[in-house]
PDB file of N, CA and C in Angstrom:
ATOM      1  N   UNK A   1      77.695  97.739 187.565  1.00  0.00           N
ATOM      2  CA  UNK A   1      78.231  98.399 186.387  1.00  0.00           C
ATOM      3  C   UNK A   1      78.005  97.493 185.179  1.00  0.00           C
ATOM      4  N   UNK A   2      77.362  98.240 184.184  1.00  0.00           N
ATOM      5  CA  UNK A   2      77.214  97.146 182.840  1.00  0.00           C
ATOM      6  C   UNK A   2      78.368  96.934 182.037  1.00  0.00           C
ATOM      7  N   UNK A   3      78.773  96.034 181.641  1.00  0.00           N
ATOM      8  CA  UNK A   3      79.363  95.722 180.502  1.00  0.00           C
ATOM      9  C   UNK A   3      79.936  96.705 179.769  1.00  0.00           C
ATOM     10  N   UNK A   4      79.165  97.549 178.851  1.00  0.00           N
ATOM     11  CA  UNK A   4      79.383  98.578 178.254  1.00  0.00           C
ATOM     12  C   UNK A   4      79.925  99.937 178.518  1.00  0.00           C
ATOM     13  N   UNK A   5      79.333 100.442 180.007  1.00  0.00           N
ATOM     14  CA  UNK A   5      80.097 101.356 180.856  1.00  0.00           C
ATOM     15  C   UNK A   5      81.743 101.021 180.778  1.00  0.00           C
ATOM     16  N   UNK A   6      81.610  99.691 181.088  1.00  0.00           N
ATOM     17  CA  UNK A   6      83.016  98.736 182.077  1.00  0.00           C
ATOM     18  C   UNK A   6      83.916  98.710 180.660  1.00  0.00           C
ATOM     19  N   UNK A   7      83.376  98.715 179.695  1.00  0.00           N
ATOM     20  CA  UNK A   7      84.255  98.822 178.347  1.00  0.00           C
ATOM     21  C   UNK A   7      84.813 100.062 177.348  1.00  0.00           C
ATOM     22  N   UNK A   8      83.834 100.934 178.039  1.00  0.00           N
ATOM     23  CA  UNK A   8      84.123 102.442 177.997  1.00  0.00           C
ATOM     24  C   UNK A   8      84.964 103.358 178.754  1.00  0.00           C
ATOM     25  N   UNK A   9      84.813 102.868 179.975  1.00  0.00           N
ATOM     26  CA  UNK A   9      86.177 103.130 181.416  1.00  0.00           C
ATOM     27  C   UNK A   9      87.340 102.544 180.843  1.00  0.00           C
ATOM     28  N   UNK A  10      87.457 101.118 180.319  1.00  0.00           N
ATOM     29  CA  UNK A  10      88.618 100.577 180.000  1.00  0.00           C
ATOM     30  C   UNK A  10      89.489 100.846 178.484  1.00  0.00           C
ATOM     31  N   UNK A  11      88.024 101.274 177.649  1.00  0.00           N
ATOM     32  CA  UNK A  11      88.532 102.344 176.567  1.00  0.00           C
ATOM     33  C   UNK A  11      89.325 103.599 176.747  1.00  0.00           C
ATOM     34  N   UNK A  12      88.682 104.289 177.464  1.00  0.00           N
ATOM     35  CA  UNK A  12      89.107 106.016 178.181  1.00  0.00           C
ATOM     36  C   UNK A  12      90.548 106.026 178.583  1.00  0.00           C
ATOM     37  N   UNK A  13      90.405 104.850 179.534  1.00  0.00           N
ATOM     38  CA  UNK A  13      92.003 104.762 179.710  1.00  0.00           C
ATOM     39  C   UNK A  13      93.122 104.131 179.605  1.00  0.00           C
ATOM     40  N   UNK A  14      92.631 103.351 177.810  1.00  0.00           N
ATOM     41  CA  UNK A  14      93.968 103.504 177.033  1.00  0.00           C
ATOM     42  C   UNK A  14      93.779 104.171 176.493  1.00  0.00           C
ATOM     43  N   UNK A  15      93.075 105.118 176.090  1.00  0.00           N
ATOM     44  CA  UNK A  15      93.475 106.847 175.437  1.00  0.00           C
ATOM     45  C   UNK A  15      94.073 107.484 176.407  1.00  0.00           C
ATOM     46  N   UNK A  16      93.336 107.717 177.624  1.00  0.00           N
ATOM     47  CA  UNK A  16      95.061 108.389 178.286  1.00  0.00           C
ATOM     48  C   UNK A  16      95.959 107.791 178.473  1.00  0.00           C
ATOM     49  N   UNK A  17      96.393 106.606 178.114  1.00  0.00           N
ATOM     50  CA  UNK A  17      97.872 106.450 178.398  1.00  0.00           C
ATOM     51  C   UNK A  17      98.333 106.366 176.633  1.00  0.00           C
ATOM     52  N   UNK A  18      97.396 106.176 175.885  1.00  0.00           N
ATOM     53  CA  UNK A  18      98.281 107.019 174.590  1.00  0.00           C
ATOM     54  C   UNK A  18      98.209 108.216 174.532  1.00  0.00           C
ATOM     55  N   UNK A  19      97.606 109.304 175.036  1.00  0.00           N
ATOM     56  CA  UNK A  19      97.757 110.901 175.357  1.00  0.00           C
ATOM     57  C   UNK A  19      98.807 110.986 175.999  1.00  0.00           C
ATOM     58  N   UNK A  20      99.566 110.376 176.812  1.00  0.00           N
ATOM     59  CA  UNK A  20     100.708 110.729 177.249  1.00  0.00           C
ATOM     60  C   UNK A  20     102.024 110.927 176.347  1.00  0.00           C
ATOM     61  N   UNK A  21     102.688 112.321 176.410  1.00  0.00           N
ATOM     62  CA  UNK A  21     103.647 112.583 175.491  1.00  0.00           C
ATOM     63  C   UNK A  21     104.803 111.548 175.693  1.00  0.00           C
ATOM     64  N   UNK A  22     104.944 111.322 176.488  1.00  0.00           N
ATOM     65  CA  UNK A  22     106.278 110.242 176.832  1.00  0.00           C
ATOM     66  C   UNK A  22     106.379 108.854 176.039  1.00  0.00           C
ATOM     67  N   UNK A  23     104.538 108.205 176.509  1.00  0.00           N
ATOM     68  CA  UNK A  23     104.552 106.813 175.926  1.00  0.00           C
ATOM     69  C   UNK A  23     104.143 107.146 174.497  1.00  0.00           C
ATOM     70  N   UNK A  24     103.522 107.912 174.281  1.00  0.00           N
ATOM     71  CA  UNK A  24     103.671 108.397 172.830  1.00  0.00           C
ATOM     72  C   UNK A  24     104.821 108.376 171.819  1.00  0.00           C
ATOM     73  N   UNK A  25     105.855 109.069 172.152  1.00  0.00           N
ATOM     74  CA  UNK A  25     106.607 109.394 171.006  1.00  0.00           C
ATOM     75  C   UNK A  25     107.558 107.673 171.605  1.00  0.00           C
ATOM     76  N   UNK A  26     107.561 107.393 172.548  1.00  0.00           N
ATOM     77  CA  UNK A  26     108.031 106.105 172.645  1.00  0.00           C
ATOM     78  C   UNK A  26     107.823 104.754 171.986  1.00  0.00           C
ATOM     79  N   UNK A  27     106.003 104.597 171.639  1.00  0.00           N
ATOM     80  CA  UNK A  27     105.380 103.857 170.666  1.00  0.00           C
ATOM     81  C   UNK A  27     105.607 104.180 169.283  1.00  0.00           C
ATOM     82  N   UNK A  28     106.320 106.098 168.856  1.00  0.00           N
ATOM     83  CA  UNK A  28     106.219 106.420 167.479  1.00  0.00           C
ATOM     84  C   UNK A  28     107.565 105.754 167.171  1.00  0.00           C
ATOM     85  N   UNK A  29     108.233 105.617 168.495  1.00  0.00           N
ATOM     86  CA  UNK A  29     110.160 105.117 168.216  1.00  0.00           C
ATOM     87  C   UNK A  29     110.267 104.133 167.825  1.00  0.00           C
ATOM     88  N   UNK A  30     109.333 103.503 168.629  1.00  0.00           N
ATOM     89  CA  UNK A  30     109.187 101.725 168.031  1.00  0.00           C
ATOM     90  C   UNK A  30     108.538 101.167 166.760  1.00  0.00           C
ATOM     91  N   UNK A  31     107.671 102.283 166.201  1.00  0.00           N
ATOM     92  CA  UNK A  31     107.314 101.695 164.710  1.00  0.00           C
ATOM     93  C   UNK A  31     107.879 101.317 163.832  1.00  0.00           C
ATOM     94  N   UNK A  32     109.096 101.933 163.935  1.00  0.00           N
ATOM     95  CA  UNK A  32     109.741 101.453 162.849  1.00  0.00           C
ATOM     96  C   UNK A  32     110.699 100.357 163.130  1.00  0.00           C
ATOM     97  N   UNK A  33     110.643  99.320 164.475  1.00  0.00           N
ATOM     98  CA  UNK A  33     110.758  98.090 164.592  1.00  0.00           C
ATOM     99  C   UNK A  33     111.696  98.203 166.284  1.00  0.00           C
ATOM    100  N   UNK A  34     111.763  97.109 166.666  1.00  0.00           N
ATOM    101  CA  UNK A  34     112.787  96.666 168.013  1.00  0.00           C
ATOM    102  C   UNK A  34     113.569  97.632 168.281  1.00  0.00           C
ATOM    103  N   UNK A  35     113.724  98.461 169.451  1.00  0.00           N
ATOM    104  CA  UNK A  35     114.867  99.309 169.637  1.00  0.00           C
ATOM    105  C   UNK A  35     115.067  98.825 171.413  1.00  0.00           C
ATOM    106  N   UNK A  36     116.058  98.684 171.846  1.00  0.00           N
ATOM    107  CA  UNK A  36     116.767  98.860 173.261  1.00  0.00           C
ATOM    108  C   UNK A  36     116.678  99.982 173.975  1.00  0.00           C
ATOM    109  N   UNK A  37     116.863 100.488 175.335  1.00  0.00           N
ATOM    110  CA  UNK A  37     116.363 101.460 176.186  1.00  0.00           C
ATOM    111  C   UNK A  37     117.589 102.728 175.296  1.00  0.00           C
ATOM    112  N   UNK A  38     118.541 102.409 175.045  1.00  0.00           N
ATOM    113  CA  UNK A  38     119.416 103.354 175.020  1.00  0.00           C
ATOM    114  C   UNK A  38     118.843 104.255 173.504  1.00  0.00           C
ATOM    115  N   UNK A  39     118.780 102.909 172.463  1.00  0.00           N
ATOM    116  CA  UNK A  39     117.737 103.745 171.022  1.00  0.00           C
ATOM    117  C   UNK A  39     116.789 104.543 171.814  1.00  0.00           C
ATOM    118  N   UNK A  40     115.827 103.875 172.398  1.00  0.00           N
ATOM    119  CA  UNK A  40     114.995 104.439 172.618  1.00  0.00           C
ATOM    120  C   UNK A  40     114.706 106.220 173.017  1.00  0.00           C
ATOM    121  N   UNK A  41     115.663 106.441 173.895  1.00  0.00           N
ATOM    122  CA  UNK A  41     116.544 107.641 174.513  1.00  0.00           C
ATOM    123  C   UNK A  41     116.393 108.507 173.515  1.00  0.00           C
ATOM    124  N   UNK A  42     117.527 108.357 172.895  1.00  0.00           N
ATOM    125  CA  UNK A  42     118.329 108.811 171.865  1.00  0.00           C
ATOM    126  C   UNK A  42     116.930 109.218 170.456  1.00  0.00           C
ATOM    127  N   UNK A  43     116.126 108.541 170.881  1.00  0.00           N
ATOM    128  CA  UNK A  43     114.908 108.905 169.371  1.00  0.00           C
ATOM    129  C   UNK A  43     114.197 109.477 170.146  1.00  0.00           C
ATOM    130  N   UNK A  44     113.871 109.425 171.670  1.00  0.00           N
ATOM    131  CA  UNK A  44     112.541 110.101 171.873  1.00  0.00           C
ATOM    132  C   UNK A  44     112.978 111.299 173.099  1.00  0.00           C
ATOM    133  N   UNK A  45     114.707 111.506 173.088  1.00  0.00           N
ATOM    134  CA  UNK A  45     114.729 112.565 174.330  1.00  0.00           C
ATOM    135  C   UNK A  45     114.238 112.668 175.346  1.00  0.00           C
ATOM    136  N   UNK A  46     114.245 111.604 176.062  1.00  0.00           N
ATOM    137  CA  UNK A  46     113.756 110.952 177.334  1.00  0.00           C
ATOM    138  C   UNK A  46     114.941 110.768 178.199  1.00  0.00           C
ATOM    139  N   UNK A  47     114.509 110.949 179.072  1.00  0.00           N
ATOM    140  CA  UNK A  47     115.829 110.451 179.935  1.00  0.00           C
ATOM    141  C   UNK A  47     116.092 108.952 180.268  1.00  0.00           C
ATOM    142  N   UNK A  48     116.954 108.279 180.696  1.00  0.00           N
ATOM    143  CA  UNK A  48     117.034 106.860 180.556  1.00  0.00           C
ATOM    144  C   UNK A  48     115.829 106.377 181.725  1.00  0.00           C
ATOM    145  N   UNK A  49     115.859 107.114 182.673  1.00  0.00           N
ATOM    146  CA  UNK A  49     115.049 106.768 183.932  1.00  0.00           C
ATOM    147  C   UNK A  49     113.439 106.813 183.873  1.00  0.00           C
ATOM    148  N   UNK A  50     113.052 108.195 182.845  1.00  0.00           N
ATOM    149  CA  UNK A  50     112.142 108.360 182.553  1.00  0.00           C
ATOM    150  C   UNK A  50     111.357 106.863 181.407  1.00  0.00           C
ATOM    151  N   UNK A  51     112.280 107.026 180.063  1.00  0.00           N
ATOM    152  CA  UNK A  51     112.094 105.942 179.625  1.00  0.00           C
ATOM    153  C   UNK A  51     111.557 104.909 179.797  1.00  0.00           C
ATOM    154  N   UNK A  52     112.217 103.892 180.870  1.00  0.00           N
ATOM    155  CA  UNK A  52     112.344 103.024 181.823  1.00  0.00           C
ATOM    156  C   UNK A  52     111.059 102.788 182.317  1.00  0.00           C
ATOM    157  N   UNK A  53     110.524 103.704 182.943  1.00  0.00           N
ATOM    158  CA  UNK A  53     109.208 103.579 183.886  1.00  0.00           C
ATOM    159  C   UNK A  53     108.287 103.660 182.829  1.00  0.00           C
ATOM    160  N   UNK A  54     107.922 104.468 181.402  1.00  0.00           N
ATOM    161  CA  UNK A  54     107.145 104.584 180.864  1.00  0.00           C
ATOM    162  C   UNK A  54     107.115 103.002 179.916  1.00  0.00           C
ATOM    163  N   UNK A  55     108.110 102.655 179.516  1.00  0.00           N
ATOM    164  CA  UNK A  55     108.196 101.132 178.924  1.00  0.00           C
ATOM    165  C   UNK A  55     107.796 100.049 179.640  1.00  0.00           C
ATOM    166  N   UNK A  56     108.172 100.229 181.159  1.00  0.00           N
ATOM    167  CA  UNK A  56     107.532  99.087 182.003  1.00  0.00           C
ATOM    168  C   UNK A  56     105.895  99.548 181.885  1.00  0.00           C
ATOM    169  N   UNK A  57     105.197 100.634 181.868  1.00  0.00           N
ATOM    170  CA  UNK A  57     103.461 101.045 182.012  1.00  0.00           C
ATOM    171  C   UNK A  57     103.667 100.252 180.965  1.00  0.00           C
ATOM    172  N   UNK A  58     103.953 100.954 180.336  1.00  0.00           N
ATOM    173  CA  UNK A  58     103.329 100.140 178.494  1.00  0.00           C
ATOM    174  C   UNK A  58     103.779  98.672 178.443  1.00  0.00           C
ATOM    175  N   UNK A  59     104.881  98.113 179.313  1.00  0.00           N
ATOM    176  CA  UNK A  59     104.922  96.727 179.170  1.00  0.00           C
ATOM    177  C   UNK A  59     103.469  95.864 179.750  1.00  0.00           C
ATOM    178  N   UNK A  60     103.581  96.411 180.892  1.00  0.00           N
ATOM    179  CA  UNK A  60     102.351  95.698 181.706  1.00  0.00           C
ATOM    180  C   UNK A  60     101.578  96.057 181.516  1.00  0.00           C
ATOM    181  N   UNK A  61     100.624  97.298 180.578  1.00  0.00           N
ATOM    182  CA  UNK A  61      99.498  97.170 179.931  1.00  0.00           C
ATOM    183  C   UNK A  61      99.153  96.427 178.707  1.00  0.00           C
ATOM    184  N   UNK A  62     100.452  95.516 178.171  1.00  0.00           N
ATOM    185  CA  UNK A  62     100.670  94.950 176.585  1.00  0.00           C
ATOM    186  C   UNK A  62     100.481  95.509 175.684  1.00  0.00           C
ATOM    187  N   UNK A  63     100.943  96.372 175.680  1.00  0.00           N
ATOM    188  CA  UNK A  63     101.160  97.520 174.215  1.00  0.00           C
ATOM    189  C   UNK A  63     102.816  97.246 173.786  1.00  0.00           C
ATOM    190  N   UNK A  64     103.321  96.696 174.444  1.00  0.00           N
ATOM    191  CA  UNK A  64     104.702  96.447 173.850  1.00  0.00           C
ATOM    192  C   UNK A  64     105.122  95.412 174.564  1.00  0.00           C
ATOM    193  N   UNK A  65     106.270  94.507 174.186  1.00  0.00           N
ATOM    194  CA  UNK A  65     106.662  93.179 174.107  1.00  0.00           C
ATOM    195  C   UNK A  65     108.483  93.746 174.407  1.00  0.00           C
ATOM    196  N   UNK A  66     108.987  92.547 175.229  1.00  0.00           N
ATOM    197  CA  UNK A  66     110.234  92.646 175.679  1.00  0.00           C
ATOM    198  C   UNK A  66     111.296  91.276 175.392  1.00  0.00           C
ATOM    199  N   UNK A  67     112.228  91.345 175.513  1.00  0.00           N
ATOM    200  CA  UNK A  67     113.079  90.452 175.240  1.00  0.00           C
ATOM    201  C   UNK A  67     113.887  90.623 175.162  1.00  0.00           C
ATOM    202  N   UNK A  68     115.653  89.905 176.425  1.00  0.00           N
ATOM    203  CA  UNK A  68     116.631  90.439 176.404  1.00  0.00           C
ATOM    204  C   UNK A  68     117.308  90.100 175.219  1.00  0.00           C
ATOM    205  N   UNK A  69     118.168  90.651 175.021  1.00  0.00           N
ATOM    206  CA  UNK A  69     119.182  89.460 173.823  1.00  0.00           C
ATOM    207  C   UNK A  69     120.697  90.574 173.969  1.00  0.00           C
ATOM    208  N   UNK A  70     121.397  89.466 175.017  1.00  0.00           N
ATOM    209  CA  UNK A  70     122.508  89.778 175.400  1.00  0.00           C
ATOM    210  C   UNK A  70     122.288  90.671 176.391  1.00  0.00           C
ATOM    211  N   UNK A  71     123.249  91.393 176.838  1.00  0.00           N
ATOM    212  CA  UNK A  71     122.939  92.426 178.208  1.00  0.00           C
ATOM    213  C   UNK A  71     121.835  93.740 178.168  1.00  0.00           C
ATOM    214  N   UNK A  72     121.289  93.704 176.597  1.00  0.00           N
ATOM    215  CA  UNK A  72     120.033  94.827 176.405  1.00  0.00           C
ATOM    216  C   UNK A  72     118.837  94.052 176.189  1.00  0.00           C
ATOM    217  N   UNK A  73     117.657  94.503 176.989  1.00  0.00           N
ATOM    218  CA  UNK A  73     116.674  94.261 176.882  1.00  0.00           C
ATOM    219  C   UNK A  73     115.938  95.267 175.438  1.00  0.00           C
ATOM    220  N   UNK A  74     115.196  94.716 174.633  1.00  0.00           N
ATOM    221  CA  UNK A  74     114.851  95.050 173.391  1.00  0.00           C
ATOM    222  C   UNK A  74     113.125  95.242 173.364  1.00  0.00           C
ATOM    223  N   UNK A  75     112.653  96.354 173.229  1.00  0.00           N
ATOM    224  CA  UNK A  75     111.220  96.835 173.502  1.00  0.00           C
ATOM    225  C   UNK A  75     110.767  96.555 171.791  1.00  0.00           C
ATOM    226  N   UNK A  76     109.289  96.027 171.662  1.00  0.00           N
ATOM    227  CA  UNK A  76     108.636  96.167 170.157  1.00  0.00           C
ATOM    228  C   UNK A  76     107.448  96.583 170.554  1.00  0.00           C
ATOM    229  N   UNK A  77     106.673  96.888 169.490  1.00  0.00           N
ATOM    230  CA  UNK A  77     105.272  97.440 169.626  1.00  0.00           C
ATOM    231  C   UNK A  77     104.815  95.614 169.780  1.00  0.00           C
ATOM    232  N   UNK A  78     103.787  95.067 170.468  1.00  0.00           N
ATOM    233  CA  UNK A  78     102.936  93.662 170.385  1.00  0.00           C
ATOM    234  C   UNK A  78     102.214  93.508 169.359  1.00  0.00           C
ATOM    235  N   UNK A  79     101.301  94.625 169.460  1.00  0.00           N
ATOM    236  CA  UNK A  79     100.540  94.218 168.355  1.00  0.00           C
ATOM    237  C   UNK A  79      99.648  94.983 167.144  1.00  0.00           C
ATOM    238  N   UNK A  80      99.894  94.733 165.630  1.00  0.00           N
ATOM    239  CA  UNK A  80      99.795  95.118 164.550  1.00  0.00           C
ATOM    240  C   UNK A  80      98.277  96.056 164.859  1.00  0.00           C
ATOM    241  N   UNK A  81      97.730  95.946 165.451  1.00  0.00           N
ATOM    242  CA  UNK A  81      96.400  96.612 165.932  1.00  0.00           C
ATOM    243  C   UNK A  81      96.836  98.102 166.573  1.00  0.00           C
ATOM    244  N   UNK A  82      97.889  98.078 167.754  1.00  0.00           N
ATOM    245  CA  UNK A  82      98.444  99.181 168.021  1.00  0.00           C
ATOM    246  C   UNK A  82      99.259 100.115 166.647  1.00  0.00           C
ATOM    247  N   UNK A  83     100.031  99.425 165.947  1.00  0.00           N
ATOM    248  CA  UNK A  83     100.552 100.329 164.755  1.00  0.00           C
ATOM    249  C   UNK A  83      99.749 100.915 163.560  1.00  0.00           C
ATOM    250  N   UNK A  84      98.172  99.989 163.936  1.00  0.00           N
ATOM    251  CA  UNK A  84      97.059 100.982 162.256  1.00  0.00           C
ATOM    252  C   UNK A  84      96.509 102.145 163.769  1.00  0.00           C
ATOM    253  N   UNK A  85      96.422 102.053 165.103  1.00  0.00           N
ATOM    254  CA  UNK A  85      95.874 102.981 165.510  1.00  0.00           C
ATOM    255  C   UNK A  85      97.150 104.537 165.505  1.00  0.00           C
ATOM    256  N   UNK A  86      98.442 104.003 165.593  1.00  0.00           N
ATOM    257  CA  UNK A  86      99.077 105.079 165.243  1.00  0.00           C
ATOM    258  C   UNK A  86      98.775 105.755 163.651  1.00  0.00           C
ATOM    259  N   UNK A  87      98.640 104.647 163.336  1.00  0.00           N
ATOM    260  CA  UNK A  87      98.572 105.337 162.166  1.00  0.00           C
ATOM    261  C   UNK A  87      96.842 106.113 161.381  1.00  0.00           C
ATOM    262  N   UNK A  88      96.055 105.379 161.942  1.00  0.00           N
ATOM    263  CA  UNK A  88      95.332 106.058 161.976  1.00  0.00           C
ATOM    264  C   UNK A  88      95.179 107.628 162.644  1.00  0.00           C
ATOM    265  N   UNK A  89      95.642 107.383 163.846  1.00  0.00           N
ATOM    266  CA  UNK A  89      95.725 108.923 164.588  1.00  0.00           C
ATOM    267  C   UNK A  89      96.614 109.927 163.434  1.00  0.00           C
ATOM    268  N   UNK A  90      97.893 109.307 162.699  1.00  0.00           N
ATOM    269  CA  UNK A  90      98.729 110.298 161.681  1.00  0.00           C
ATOM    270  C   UNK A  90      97.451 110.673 160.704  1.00  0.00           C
ATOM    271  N   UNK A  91      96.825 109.887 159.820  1.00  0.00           N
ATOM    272  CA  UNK A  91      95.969 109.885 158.744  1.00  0.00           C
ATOM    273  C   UNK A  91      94.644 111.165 159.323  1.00  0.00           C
ATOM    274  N   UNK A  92      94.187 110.494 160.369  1.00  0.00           N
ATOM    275  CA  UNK A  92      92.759 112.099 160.596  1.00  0.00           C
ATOM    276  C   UNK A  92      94.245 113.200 160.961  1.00  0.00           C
ATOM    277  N   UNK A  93      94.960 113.074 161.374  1.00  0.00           N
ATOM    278  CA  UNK A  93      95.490 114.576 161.602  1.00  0.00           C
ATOM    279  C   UNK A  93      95.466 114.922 160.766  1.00  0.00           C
ATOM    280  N   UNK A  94      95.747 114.542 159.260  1.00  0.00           N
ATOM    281  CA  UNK A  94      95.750 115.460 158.178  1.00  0.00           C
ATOM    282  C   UNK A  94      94.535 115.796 157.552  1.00  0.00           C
ATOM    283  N   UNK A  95      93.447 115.493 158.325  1.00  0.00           N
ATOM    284  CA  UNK A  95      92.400 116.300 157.795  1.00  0.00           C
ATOM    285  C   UNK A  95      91.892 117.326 158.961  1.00  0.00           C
ATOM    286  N   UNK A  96      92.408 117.454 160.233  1.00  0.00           N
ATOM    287  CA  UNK A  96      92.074 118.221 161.383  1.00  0.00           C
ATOM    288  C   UNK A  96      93.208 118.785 162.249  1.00  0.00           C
ATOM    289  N   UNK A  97      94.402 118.510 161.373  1.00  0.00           N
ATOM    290  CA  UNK A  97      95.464 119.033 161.933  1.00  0.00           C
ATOM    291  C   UNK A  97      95.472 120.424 162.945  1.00  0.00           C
ATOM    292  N   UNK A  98      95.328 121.600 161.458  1.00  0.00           N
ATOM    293  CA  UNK A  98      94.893 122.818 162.296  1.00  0.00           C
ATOM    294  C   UNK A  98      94.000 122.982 163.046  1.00  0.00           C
ATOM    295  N   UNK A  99      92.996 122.557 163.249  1.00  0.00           N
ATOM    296  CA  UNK A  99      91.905 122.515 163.893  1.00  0.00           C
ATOM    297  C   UNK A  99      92.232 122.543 165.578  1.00  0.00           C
ATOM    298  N   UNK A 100      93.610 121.146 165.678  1.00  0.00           N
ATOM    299  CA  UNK A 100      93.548 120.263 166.921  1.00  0.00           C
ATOM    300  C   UNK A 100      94.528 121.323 167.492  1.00  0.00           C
ATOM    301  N   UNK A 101      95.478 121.631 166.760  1.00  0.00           N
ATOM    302  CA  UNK A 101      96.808 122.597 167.252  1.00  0.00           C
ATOM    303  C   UNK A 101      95.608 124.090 168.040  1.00  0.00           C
ATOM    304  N   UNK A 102      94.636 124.717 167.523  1.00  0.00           N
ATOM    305  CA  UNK A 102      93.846 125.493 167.327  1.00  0.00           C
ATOM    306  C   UNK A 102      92.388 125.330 169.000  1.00  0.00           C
ATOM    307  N   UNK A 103      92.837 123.827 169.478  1.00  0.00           N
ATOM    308  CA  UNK A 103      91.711 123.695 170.106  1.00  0.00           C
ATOM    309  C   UNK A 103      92.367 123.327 171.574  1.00  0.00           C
ATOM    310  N   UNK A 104      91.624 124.740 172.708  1.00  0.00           N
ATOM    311  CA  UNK A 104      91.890 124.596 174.109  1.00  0.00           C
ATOM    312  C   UNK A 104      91.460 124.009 174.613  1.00  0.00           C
ATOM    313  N   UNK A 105      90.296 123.223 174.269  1.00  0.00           N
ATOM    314  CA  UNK A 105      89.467 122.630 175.295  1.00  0.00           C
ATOM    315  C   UNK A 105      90.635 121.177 175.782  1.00  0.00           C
ATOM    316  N   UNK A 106      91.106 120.787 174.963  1.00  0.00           N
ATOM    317  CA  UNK A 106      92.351 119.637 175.417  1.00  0.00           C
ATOM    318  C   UNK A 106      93.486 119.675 176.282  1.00  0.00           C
ATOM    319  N   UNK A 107      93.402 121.014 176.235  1.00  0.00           N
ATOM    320  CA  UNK A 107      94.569 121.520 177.148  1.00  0.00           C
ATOM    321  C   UNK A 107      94.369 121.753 178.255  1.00  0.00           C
ATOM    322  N   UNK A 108      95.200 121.263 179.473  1.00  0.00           N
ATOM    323  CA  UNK A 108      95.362 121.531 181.071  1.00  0.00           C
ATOM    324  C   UNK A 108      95.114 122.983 181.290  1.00  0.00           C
ATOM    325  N   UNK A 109      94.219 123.322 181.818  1.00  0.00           N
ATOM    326  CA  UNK A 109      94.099 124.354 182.625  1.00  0.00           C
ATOM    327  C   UNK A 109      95.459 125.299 183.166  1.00  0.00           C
ATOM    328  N   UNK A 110      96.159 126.381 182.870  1.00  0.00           N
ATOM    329  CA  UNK A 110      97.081 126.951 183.738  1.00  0.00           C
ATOM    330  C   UNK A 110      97.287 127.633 184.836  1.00  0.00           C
ATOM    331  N   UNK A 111      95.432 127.971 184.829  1.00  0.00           N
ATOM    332  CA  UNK A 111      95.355 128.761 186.581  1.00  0.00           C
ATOM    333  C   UNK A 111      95.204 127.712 187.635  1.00  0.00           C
ATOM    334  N   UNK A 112      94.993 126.577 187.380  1.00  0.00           N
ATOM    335  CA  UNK A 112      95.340 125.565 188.106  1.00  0.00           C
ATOM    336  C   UNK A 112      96.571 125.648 189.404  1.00  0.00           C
ATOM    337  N   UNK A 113      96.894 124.967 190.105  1.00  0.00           N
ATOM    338  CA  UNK A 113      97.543 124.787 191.227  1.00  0.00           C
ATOM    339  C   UNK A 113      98.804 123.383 191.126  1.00  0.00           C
TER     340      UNK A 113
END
């Protein structure tokens, strides 16, 4: 496998794990700085359990940074590179917004099984 393949596989899938609605709106919770599992909840309507497992993916892929302080452990985004790609993703939506809302090909199949 070349290099480039091997960097394209490893591209692909951190886009799906930012396609995921969960770690998604979980990374949008944290932009606006340090929140604890329970913030976290509470901003992204997650369940605590759900939460939990999606913060540990994203811990151990390093997209976010941990640290207890006192009996709550405290989640941040790591690194300033992850917050221009959110924000980049906000910025083209507003030029392809309708477009994306508008387009099936992204969407799961429903005759599926």
């Amino acid at each position: 496998m070349t290099r480039s393949l091997d960097s394209l596989q490893v591209k692909s899938k951190l886009f799906r794990g930012l396609s995921d609605p969960s770690r998604l709106s979980i990374l949008e919770a944290l932009r606006s700085g340090p929140k604890n599992v329970t913030e976290i909840v509470a901003a992204t309507d997650l369940s605590q359990p759900n939460a939990s497992m999606h913060l540990d993916c994203l811990w151990c892929c390093g997209l976010v940074d941990r640290k207890a302080r006192g009996r709550f452990m405290y989640y941040r985004i790591r690194s300033r590179r992850t917050l221009r790609i959110l924000q980049a993703a906000q910025d083209l939506l507003t030029d392809v917004y309708d477009r994306i809302v508008a387009c099936s090909r992204y969407e799961g199949r429903k005759d599926r099984p």
